[in-house]
PDB file of N, CA and C in Angstrom:
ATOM      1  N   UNK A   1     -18.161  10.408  -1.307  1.00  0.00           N
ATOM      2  CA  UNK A   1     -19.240  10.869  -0.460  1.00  0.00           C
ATOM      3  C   UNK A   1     -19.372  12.384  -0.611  1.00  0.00           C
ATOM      4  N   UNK A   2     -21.045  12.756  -0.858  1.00  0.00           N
ATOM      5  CA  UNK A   2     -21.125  14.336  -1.229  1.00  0.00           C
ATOM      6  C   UNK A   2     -21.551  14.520   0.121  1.00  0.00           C
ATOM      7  N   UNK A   3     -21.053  15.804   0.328  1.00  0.00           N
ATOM      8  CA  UNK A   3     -21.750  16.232   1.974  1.00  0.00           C
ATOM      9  C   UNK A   3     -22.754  17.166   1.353  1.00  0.00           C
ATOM     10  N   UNK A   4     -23.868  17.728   2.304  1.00  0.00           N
ATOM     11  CA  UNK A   4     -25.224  18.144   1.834  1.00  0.00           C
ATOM     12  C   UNK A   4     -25.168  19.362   2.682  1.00  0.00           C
ATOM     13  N   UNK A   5     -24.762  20.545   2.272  1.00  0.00           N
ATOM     14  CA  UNK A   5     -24.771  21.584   2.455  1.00  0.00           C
ATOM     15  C   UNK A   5     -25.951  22.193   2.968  1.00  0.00           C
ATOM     16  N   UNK A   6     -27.087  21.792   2.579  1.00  0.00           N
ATOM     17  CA  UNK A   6     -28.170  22.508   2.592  1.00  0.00           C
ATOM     18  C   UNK A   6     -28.728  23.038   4.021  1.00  0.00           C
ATOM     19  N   UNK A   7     -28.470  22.332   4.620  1.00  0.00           N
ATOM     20  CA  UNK A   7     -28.507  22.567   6.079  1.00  0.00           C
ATOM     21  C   UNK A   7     -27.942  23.573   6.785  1.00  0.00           C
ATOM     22  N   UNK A   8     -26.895  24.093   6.314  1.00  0.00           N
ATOM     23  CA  UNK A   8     -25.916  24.996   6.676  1.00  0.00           C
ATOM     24  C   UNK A   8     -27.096  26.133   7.390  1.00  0.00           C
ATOM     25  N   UNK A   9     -26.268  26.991   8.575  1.00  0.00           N
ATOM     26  CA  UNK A   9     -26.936  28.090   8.380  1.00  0.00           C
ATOM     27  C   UNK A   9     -26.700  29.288   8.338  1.00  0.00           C
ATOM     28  N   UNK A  10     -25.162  29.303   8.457  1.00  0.00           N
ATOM     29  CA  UNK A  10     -24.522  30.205   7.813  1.00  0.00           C
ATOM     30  C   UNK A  10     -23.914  29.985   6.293  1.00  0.00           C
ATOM     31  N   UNK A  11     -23.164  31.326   5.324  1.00  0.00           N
ATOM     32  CA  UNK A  11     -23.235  31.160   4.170  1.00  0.00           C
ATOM     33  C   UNK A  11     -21.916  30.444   3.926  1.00  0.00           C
ATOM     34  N   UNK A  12     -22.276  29.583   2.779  1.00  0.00           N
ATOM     35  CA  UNK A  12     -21.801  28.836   2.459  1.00  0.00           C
ATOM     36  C   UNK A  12     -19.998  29.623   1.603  1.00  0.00           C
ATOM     37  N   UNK A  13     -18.947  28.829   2.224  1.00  0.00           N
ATOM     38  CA  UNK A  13     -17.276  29.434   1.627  1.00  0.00           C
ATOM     39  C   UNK A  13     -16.861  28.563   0.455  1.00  0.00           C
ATOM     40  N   UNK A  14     -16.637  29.821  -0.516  1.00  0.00           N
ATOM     41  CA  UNK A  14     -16.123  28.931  -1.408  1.00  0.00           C
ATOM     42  C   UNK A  14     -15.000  27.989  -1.562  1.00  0.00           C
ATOM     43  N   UNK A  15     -14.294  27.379  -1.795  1.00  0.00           N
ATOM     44  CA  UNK A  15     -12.940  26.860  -1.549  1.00  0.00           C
ATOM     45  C   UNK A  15     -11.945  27.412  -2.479  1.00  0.00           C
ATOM     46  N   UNK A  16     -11.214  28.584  -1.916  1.00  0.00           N
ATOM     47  CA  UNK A  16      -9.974  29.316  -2.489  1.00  0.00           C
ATOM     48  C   UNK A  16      -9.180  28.082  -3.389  1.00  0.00           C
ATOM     49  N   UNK A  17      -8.516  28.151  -4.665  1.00  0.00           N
ATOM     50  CA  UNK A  17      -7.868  27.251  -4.878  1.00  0.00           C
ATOM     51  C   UNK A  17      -6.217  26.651  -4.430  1.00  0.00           C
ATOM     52  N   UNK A  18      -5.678  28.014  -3.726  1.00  0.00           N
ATOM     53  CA  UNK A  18      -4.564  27.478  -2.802  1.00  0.00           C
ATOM     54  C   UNK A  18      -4.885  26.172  -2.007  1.00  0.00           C
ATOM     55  N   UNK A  19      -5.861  26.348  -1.308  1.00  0.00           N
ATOM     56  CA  UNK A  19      -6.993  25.090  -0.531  1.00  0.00           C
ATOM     57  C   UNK A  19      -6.761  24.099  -1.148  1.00  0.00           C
ATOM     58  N   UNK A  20      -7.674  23.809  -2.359  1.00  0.00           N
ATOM     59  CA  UNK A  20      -7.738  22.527  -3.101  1.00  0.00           C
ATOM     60  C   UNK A  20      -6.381  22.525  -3.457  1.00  0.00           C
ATOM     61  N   UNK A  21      -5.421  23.004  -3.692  1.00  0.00           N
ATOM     62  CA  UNK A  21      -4.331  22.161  -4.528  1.00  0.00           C
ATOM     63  C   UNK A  21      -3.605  21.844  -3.608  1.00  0.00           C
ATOM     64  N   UNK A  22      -3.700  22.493  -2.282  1.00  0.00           N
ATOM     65  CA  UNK A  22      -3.272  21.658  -1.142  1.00  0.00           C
ATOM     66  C   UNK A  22      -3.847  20.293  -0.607  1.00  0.00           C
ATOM     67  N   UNK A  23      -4.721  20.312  -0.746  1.00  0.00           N
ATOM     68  CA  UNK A  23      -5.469  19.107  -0.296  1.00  0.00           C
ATOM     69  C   UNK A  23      -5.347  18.106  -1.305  1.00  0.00           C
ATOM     70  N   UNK A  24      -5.340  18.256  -2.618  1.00  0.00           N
ATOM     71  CA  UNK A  24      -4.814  17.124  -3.719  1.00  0.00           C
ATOM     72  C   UNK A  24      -3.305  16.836  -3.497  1.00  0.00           C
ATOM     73  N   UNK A  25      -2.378  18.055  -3.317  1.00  0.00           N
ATOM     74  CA  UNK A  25      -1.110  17.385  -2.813  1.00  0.00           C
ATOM     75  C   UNK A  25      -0.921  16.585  -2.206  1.00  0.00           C
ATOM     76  N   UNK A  26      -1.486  16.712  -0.897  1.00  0.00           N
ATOM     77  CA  UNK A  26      -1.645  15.657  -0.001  1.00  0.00           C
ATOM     78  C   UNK A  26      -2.165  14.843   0.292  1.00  0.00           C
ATOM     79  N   UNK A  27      -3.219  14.459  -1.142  1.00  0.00           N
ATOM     80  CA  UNK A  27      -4.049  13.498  -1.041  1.00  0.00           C
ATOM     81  C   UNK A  27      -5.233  12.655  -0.080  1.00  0.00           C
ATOM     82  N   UNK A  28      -5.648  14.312   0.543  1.00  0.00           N
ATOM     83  CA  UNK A  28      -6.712  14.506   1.434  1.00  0.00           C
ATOM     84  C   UNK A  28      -8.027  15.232   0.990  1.00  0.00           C
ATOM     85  N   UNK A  29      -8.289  15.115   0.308  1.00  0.00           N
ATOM     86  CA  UNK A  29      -9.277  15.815  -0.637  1.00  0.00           C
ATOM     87  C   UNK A  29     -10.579  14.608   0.068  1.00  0.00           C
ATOM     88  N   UNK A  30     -10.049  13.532  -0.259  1.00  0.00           N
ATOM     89  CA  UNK A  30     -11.478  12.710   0.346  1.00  0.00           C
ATOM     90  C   UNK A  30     -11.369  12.766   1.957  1.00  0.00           C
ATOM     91  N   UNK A  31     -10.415  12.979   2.669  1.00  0.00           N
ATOM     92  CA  UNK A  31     -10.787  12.818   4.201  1.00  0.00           C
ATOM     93  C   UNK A  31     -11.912  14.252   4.559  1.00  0.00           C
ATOM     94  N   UNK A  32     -11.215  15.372   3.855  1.00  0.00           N
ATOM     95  CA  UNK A  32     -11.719  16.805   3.474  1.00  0.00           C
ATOM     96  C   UNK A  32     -13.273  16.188   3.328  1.00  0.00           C
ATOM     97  N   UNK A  33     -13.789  15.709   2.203  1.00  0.00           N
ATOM     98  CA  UNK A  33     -14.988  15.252   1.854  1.00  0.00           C
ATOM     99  C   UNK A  33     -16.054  14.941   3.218  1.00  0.00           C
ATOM    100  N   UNK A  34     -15.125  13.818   3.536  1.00  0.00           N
ATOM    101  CA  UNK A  34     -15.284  13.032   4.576  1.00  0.00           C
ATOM    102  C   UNK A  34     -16.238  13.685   5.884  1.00  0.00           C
ATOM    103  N   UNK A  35     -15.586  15.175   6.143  1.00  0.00           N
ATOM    104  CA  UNK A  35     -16.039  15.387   7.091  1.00  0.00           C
ATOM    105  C   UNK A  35     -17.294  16.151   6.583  1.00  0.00           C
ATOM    106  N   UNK A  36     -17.839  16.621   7.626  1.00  0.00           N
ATOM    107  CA  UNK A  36     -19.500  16.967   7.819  1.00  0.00           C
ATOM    108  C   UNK A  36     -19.609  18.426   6.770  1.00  0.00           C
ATOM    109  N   UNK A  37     -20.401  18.521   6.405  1.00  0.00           N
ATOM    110  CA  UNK A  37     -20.400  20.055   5.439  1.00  0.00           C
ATOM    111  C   UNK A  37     -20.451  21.161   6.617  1.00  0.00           C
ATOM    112  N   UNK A  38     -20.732  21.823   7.818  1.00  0.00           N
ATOM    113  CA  UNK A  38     -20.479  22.314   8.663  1.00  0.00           C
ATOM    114  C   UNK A  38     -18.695  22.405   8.852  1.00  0.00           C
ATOM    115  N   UNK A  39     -17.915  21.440   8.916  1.00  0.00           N
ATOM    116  CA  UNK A  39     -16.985  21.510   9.188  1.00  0.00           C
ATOM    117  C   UNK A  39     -16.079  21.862   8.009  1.00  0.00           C
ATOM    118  N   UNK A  40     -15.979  21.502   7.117  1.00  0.00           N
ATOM    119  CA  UNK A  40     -15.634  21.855   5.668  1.00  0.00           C
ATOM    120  C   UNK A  40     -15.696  23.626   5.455  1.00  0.00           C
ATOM    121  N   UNK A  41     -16.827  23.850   5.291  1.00  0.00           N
ATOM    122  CA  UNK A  41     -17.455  25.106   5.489  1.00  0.00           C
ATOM    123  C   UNK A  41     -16.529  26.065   6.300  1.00  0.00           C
ATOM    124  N   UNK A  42     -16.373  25.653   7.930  1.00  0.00           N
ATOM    125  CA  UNK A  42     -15.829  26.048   9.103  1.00  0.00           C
ATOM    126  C   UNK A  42     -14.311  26.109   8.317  1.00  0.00           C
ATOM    127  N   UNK A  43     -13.841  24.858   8.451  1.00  0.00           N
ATOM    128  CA  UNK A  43     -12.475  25.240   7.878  1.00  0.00           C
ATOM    129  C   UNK A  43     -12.433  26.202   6.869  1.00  0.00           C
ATOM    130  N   UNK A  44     -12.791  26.858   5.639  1.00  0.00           N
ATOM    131  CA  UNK A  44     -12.514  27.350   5.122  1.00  0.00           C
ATOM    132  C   UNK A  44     -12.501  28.948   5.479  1.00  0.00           C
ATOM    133  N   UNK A  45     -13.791  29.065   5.892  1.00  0.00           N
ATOM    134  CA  UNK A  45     -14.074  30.584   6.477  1.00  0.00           C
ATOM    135  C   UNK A  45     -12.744  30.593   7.523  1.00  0.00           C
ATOM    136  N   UNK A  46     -12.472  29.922   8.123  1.00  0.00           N
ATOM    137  CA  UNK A  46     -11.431  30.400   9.256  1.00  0.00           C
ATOM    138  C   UNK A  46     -10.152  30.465   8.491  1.00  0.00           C
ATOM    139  N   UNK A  47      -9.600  29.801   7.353  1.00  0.00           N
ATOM    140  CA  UNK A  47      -8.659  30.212   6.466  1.00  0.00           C
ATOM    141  C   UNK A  47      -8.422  31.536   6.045  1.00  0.00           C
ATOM    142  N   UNK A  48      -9.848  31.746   5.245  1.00  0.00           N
ATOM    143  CA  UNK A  48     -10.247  32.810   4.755  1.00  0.00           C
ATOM    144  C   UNK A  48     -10.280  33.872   5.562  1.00  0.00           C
ATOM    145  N   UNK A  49     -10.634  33.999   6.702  1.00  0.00           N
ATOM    146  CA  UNK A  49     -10.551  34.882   7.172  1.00  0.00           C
ATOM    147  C   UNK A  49      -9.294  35.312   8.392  1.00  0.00           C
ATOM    148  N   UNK A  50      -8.349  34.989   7.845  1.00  0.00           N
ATOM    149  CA  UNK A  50      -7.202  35.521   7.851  1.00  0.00           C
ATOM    150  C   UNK A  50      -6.815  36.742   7.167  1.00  0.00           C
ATOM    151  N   UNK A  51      -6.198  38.012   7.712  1.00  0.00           N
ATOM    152  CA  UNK A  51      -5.845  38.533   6.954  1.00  0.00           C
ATOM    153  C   UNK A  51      -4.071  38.650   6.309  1.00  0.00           C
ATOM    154  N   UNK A  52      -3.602  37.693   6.988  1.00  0.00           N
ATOM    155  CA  UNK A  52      -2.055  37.834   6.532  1.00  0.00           C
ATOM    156  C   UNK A  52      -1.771  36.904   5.694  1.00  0.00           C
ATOM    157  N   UNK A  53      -0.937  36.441   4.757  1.00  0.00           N
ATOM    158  CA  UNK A  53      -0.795  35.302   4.275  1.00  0.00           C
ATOM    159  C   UNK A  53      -0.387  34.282   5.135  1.00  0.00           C
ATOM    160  N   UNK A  54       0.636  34.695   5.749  1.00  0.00           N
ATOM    161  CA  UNK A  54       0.954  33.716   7.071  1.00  0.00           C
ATOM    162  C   UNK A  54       0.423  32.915   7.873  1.00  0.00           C
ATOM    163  N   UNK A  55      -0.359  33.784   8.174  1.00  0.00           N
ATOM    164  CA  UNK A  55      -1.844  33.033   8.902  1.00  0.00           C
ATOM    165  C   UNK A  55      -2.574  32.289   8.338  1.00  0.00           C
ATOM    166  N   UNK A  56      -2.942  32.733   6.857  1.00  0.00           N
ATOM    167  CA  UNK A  56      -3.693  31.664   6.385  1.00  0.00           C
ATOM    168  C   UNK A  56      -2.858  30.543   6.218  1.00  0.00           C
ATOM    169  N   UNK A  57      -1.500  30.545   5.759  1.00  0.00           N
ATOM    170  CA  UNK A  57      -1.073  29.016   5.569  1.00  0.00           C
ATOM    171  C   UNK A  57      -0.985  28.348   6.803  1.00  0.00           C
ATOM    172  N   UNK A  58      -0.537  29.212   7.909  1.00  0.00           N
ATOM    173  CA  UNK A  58      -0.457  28.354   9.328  1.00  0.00           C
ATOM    174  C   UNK A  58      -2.114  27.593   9.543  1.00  0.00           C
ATOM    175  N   UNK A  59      -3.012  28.029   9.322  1.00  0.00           N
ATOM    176  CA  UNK A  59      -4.366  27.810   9.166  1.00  0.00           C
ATOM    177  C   UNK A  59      -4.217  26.787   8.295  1.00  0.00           C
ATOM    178  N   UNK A  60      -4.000  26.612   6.958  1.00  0.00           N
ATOM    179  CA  UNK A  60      -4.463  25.704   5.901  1.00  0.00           C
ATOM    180  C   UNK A  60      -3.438  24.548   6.230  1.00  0.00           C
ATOM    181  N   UNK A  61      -2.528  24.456   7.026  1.00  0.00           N
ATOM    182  CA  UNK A  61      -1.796  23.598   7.666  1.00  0.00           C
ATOM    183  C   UNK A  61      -2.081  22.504   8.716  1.00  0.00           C
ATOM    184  N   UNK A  62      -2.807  23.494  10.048  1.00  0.00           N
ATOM    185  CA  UNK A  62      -3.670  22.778  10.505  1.00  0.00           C
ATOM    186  C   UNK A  62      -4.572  22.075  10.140  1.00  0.00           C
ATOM    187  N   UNK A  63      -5.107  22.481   9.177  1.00  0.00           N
ATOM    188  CA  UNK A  63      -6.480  21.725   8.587  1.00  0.00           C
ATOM    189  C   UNK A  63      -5.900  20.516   7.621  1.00  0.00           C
ATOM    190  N   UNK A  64      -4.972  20.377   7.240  1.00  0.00           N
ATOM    191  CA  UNK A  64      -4.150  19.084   6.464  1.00  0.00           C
ATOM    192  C   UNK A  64      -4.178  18.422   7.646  1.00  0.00           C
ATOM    193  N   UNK A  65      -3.214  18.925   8.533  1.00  0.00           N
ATOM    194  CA  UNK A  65      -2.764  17.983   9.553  1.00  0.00           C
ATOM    195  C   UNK A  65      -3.871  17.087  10.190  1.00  0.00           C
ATOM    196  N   UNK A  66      -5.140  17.899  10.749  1.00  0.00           N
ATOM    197  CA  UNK A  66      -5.977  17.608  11.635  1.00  0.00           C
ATOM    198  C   UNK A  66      -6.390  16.177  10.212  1.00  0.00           C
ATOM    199  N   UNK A  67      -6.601  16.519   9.345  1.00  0.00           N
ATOM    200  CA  UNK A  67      -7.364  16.005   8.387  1.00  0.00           C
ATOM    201  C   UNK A  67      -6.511  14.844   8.148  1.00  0.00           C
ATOM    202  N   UNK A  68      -5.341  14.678   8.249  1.00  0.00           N
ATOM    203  CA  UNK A  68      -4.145  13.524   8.031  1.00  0.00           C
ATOM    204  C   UNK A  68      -4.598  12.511   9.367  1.00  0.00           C
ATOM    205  N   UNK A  69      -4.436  13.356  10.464  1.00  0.00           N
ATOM    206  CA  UNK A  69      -4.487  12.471  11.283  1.00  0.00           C
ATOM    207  C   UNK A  69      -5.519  11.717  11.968  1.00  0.00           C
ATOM    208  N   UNK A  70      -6.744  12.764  12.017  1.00  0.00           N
ATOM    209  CA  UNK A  70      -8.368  12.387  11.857  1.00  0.00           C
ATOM    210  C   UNK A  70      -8.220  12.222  13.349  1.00  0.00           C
ATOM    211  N   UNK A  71      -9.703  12.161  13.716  1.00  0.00           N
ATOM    212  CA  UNK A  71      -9.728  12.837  15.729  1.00  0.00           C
ATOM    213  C   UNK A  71      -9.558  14.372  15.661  1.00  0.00           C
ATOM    214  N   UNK A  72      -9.657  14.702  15.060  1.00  0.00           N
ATOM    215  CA  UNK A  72      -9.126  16.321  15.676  1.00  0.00           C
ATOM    216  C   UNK A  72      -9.951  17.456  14.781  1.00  0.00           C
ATOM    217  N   UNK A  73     -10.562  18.257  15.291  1.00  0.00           N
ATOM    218  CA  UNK A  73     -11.109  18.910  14.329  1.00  0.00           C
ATOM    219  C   UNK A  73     -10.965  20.376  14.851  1.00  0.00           C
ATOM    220  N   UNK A  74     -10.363  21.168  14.702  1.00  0.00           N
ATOM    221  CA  UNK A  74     -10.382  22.730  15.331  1.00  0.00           C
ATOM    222  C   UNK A  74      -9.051  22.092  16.672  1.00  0.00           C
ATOM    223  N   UNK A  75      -8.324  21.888  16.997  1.00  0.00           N
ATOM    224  CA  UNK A  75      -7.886  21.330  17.695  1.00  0.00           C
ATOM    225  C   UNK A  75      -8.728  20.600  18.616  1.00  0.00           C
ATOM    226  N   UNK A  76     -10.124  19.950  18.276  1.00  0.00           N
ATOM    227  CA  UNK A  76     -10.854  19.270  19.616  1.00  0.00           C
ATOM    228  C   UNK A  76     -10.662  18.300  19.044  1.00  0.00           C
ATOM    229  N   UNK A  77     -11.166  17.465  20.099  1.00  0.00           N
ATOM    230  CA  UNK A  77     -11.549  15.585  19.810  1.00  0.00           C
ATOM    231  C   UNK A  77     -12.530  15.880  19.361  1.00  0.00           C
ATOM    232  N   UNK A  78     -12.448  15.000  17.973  1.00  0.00           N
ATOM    233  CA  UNK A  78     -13.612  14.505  16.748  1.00  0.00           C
ATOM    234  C   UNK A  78     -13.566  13.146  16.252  1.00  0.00           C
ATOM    235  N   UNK A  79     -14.295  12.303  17.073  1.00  0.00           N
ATOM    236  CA  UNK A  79     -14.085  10.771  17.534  1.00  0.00           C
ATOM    237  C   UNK A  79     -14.541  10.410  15.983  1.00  0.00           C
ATOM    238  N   UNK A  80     -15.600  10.958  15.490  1.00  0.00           N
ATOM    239  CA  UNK A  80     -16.573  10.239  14.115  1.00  0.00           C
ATOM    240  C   UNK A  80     -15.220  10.312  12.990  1.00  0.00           C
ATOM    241  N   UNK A  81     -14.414  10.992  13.493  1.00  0.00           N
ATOM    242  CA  UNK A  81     -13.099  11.227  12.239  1.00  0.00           C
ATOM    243  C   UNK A  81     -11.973  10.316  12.729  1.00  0.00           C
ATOM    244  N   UNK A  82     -11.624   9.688  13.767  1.00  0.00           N
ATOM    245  CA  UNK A  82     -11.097   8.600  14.060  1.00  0.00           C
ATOM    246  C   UNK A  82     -10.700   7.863  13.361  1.00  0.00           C
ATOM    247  N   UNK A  83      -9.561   7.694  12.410  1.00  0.00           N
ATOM    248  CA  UNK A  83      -8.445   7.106  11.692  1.00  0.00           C
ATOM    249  C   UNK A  83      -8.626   5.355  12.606  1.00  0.00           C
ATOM    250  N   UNK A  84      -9.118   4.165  11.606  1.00  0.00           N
ATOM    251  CA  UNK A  84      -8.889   2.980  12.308  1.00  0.00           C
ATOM    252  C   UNK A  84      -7.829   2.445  12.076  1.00  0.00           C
TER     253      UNK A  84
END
C-alpha cells in the first residue's frame, strides 16, 4: 500500500537512512507504510528534529515500538492501527 502524500500540507521529510534500516530490521517497513502519509511524514520530522543523537534514537524507538504494537501513534490511541 502507497500512501498519497499529496495532500500533505506541510513539507514533505525525507526518510534519513538510519530510519529505513531500522524499520527493515524489524520488519516494519509495511506497518510504517501502513499508516497515513501525515503520520509517516510526522514521525520523521519529529526524529529529525532532534538535535542530539540520543534523542533521535529514543525517538526512532518509539516509532518501532508504537508501530510493532499498532494503537498508538505519538503516544495516543490510534484505533485504525489496531493490531487484530
Amino acid at each position: 500500500m502507497s500512501s498519497d502524500f499529496s495532500n500533505l500540507k506541510r513539507p514533505k521529510h525525507p526518510m534519513p537512512d538510519f530510519v529505513k534500516v531500522a524499520l527493515e530490521e524489524r520488519n516494519l517497513m509495511s506497518a510504517y507504510k501502513e499508516r497515513p502519509a501525515y503520520q509517516q511524514n510526522d514521525y520523521i520530522g519529529w526524529i529529525n528534529r532532534a538535535k542530539r543523537q540520543e534523542t533521535k534514537d529514543k525517538r526512532l524507538s518509539q516509532m518501532l515500538d508504537e508501530l510493532q504494537q499498532g494503537g498508538v501513534y505519538m503516544n495516543m490511541k490510534h484505533s485504525t492501527s489496531a493490531k487484530q
